[in-house]
Protein backbone atom coordinates (compact mmCIF):
# COMPACT_ATOMS: atom_id res chain seq x y z
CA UNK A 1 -65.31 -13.22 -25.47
CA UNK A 2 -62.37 -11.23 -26.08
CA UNK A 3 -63.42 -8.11 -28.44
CA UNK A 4 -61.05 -6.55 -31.50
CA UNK A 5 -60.11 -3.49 -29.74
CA UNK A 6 -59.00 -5.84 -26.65
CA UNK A 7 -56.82 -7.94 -29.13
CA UNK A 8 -55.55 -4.79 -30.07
CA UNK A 9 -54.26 -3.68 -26.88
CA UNK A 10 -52.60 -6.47 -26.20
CA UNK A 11 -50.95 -7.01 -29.09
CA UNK A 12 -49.55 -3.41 -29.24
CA UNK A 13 -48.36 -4.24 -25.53
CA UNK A 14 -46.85 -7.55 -26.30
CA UNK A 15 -44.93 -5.73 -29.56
CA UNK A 16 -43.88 -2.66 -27.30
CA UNK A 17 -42.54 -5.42 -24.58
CA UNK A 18 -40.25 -6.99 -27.48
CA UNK A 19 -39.13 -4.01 -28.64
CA UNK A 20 -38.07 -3.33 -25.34
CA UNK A 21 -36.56 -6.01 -24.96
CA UNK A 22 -34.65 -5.96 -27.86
CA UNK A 23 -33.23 -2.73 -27.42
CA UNK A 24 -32.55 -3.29 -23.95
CA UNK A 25 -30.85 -6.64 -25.03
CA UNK A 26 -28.75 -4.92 -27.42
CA UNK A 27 -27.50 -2.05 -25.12
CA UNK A 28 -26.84 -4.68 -22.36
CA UNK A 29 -24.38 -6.42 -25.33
CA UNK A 30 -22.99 -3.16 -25.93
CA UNK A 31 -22.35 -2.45 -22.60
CA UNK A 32 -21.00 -5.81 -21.98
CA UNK A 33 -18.31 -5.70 -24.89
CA UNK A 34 -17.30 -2.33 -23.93
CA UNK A 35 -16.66 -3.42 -20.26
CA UNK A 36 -14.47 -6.46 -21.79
CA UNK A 37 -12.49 -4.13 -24.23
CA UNK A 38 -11.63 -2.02 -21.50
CA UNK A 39 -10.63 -4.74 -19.26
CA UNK A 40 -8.32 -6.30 -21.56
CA UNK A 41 -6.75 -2.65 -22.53
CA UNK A 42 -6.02 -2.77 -19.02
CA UNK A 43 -4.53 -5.87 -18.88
CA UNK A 44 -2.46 -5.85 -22.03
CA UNK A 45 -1.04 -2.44 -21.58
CA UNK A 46 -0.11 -3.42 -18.06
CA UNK A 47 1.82 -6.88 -19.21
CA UNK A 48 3.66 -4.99 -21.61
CA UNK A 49 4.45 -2.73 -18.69
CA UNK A 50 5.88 -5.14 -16.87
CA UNK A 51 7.42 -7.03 -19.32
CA UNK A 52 9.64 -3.58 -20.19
CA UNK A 53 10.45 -3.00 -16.41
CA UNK A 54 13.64 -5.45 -16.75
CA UNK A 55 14.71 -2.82 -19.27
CA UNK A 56 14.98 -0.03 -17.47
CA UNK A 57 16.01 0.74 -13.72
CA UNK A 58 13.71 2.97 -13.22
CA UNK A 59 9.67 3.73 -12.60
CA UNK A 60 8.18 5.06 -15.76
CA UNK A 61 5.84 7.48 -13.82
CA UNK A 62 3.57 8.39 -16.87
CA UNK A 63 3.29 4.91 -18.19
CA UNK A 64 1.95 3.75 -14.88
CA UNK A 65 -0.36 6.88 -14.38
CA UNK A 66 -2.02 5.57 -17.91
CA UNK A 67 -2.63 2.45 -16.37
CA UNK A 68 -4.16 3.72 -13.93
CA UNK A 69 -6.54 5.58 -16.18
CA UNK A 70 -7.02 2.39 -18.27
CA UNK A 71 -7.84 0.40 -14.72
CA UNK A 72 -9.87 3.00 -13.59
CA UNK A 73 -11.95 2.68 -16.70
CA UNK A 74 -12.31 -0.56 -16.91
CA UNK A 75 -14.12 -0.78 -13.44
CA UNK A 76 -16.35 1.76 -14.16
CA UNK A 77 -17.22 0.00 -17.30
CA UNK A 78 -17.48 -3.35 -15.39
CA UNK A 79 -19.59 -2.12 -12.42
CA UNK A 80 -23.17 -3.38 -14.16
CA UNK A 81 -21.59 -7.02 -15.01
CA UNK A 82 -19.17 -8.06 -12.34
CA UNK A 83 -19.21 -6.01 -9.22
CA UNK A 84 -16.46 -7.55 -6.88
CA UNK A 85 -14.12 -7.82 -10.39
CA UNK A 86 -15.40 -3.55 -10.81
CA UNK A 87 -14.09 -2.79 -7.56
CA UNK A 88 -11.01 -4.73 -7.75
CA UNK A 89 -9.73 -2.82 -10.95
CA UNK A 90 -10.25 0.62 -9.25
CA UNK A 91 -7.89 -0.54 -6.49
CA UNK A 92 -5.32 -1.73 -9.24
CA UNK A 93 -5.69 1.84 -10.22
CA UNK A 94 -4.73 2.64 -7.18
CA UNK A 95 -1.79 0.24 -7.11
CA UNK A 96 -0.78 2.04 -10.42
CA UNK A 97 -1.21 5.07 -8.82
CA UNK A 98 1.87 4.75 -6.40
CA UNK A 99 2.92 1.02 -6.64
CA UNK A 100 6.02 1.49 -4.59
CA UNK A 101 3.18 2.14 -1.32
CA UNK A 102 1.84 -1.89 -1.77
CA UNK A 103 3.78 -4.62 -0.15
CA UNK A 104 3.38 -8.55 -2.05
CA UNK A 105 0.62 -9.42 0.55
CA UNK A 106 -1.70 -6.43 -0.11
CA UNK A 107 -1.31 -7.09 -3.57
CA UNK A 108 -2.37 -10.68 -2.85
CA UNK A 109 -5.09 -10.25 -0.01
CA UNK A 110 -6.58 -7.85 -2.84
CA UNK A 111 -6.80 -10.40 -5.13
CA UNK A 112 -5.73 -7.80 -7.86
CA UNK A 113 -2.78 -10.08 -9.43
CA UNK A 114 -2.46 -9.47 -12.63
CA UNK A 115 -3.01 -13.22 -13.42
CA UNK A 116 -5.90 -13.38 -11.44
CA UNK A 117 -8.05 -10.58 -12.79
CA UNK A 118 -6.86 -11.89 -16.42
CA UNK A 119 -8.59 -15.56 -15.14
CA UNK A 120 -11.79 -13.48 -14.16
CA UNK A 121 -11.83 -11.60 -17.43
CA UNK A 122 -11.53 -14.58 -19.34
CA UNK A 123 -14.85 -16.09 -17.20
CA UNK A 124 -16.23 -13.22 -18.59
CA UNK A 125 -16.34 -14.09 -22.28
């Protein structure tokens, strides 16, 4: 027979376990919608980039050194939810860090197209 004081204990453990749980729950949402606002930061402020470029002949050096910031971010923010999709925004801050040094195919065999990273993103949600 199960005594008081053992009821006790295990109902104080079971409570402490949801509590846990719950906080941990609610940290791992936080977390998650932080990762996904930073993310699509990334990816707006980079398709209003390039939707400007026609505009202008020439690089705008401190717009695309902000994107890099905002894609560096976001894959520090992602690196707990979505590894591969972590890693590939730090090397599209490194695109944005000098985009004149990638060729069409790096950008490609990188899989850090703008369209596809927005496709991942959305997966996300």
């Amino acid at each position: 027979m199960i005594s008081f004081s053992d009821l006790k204990l295990i109902f104080d453990g079971t409570l402490t376990m949801v509590k846990f749980m719950k906080d941990n729950n609610n940290q791992n949402t936080e977390e998650y919608d932080a990762a996904l606002l930073a993310i699509y930061a990334a990816t707006t402020e980079t398709k209003n980039y390039i939707s400007s470029i026609g505009k202008r002949k020439k690089h705008a050096k401190e717009k695309e050194r902000k994107l890099s910031e905002l894609w560096n971010k976001a894959g520090v923010r992602l690196r707990n939810i979505d590894n591969d999709l972590a890693q590939r925004c730090i090397i599209k801050a490194d695109y944005w860090a000098n985009p004149d040094e990638w060729t069409m195919a790096e950008i490609k065999d990188s899989k850090i197209t703008l369209s596809e990273i927005i496709k991942e993103a959305r997966e996300l949600i």
